[in-house]
C-alpha atoms as a PDB file:
ATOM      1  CA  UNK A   1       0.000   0.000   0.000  1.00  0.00           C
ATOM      2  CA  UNK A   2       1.326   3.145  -1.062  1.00  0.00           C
ATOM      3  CA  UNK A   3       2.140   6.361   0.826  1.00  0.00           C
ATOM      4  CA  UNK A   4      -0.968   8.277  -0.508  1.00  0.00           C
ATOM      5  CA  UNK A   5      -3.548   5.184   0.146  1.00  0.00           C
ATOM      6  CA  UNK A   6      -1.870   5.046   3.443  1.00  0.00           C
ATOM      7  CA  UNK A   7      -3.115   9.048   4.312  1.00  0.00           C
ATOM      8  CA  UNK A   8      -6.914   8.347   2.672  1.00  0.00           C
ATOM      9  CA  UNK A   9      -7.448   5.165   5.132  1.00  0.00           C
ATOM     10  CA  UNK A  10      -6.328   7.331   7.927  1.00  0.00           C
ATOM     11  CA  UNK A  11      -8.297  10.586   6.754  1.00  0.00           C
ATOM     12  CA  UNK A  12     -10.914   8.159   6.582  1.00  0.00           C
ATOM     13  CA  UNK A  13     -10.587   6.587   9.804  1.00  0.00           C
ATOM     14  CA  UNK A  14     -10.258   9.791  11.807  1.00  0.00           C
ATOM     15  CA  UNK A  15     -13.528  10.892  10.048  1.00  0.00           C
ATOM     16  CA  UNK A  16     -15.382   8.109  10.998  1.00  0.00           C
ATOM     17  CA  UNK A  17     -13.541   8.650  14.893  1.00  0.00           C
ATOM     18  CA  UNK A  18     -14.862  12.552  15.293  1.00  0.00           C
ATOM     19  CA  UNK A  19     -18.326  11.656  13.609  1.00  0.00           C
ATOM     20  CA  UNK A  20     -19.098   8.562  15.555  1.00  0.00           C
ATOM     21  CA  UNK A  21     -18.709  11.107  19.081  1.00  0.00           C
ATOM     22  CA  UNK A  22     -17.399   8.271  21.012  1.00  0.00           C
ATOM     23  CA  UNK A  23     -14.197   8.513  23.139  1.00  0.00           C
ATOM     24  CA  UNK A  24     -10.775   7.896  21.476  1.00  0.00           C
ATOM     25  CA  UNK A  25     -10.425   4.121  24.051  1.00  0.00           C
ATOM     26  CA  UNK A  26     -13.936   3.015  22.973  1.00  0.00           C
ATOM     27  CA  UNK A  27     -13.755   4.105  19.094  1.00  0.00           C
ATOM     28  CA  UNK A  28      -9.967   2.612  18.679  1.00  0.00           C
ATOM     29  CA  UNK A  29     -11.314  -0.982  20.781  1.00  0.00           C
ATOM     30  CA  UNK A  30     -14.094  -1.142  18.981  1.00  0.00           C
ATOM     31  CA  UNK A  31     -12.277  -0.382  15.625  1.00  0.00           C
ATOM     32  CA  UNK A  32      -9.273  -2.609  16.745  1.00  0.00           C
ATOM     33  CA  UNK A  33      -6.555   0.552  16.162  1.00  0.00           C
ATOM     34  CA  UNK A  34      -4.033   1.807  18.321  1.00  0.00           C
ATOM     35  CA  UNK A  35      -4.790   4.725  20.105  1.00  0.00           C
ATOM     36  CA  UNK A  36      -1.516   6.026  19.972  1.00  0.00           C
ATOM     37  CA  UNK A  37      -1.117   5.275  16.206  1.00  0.00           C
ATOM     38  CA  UNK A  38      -4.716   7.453  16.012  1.00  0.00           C
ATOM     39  CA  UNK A  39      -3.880  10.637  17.598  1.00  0.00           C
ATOM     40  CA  UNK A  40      -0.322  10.591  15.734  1.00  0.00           C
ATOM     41  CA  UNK A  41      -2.342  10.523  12.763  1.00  0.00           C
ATOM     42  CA  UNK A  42      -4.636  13.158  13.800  1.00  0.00           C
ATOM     43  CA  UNK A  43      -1.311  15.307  14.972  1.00  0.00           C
ATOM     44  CA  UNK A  44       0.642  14.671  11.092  1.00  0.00           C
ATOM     45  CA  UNK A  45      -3.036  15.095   9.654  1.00  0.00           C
ATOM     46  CA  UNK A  46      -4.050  18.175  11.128  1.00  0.00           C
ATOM     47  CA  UNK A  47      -0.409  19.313  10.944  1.00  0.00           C
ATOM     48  CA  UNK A  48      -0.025  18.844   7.376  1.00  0.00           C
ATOM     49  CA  UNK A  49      -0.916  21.605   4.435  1.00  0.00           C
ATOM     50  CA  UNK A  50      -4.143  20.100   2.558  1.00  0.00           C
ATOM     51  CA  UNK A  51      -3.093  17.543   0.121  1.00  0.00           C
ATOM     52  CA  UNK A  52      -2.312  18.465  -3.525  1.00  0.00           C
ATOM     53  CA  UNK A  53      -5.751  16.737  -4.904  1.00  0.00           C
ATOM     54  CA  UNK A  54      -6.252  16.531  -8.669  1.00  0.00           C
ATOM     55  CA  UNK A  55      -8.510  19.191  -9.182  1.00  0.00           C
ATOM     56  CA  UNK A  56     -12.030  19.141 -11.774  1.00  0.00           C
ATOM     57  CA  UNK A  57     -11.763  20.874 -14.731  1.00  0.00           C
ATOM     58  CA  UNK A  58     -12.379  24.495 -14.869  1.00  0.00           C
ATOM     59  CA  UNK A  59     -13.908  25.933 -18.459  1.00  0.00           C
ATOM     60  CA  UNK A  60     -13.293  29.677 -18.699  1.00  0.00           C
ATOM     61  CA  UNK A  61     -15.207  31.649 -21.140  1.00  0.00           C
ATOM     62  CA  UNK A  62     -13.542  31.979 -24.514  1.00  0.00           C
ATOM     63  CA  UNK A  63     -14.187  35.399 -26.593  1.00  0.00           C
ATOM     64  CA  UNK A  64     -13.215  34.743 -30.101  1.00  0.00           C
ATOM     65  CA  UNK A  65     -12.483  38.037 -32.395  1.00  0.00           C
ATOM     66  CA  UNK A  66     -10.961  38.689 -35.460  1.00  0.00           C
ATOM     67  CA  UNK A  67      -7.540  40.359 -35.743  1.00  0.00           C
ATOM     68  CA  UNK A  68      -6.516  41.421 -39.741  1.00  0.00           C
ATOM     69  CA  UNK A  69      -3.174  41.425 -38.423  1.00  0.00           C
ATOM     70  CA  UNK A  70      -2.887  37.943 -37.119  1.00  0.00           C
ATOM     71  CA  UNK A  71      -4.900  36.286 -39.793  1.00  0.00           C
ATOM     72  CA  UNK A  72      -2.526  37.307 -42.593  1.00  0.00           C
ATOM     73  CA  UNK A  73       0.334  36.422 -40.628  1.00  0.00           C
ATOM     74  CA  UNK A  74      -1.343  32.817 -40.021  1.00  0.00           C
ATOM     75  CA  UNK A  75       0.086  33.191 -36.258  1.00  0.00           C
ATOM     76  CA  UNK A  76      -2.135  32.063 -33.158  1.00  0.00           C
ATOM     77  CA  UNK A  77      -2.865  34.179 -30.093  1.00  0.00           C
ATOM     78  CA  UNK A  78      -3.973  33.119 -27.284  1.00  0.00           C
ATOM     79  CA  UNK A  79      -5.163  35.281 -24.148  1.00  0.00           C
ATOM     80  CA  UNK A  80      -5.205  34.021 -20.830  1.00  0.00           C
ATOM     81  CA  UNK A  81      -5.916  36.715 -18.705  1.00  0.00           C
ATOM     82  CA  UNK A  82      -3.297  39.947 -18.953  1.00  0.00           C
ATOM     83  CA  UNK A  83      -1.267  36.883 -20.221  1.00  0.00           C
ATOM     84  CA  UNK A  84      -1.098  36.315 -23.943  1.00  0.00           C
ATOM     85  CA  UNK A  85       0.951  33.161 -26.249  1.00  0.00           C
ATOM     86  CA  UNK A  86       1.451  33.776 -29.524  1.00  0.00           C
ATOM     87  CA  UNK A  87       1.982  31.096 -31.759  1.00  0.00           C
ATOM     88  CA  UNK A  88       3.872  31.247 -34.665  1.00  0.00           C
ATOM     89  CA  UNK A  89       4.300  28.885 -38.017  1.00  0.00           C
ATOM     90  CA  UNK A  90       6.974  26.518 -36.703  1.00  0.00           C
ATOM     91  CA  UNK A  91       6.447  26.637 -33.898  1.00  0.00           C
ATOM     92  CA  UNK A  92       8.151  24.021 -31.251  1.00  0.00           C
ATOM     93  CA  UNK A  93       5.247  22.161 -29.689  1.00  0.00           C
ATOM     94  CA  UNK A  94       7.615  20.405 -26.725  1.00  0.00           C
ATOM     95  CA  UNK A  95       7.592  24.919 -25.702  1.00  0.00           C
ATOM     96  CA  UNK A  96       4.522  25.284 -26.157  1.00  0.00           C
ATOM     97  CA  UNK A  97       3.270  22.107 -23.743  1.00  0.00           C
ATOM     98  CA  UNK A  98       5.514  23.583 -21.008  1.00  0.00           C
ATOM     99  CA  UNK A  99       4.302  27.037 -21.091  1.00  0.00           C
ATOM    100  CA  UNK A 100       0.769  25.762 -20.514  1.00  0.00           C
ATOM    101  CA  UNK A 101       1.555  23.328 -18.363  1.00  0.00           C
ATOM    102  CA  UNK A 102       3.222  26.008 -16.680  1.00  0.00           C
ATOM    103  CA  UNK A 103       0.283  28.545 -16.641  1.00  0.00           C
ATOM    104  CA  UNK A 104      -1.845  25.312 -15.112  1.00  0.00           C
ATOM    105  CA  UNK A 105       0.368  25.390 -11.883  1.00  0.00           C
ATOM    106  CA  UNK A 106      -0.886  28.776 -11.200  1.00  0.00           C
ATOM    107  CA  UNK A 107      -3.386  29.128  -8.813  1.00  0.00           C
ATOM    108  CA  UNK A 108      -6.888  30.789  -9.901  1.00  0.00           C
ATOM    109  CA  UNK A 109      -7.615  34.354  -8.391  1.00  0.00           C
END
């Protein structure tokens, strides 16, 4: 069992500890865990930053216009906010996958 399935049982577990309202002796006996091994994991758990989670996808509105100047250059632009990628003819698509993959890491205002 990996590291990450390791911190969902125990997220899990602790959930299941604070909703059931019982004390920590009764819960862990009745659960068969040890109750030091429980509040250690509550300690790292509530201790720890929130877990990078894969996040859903997020569709932003998309306002397409027409630019003379960019058509007869055959060039792509694309606006991201204040941020804008050009793309030109020839481009190198490894580049191009970095700067948006890039751009993804940044957290939404």
């Amino acid at each position: 069992m990996g590291r990450e399935e390791i911190r969902v049982k125990w997220e899990a577990r602790i959930q299941a500890f604070r909703a059931s309202g019982e004390k920590a002796t009764q819960w862990c006996k009745a659960n068969q865990i040890n109750r030091r091994q429980l509040y250690a994991w509550i300690k790292r758990l509530d201790a720890a930053p929130s877990s990078p989670r894969v996040k859903p996808a997020t569709f932003l509105p998309v306002q397409v216009t027409s630019d003379a100047k960019s058509e007869s250059s055959s060039s792509l632009r694309i606006r991201i906010g204040s941020a804008v990628i050009e793309v030109e003819p020839g481009f190198e698509p490894a580049l191009l996958r970095k700067v948006v993959y890039a751009l993804e890491q940044v957290p939404s205002c």
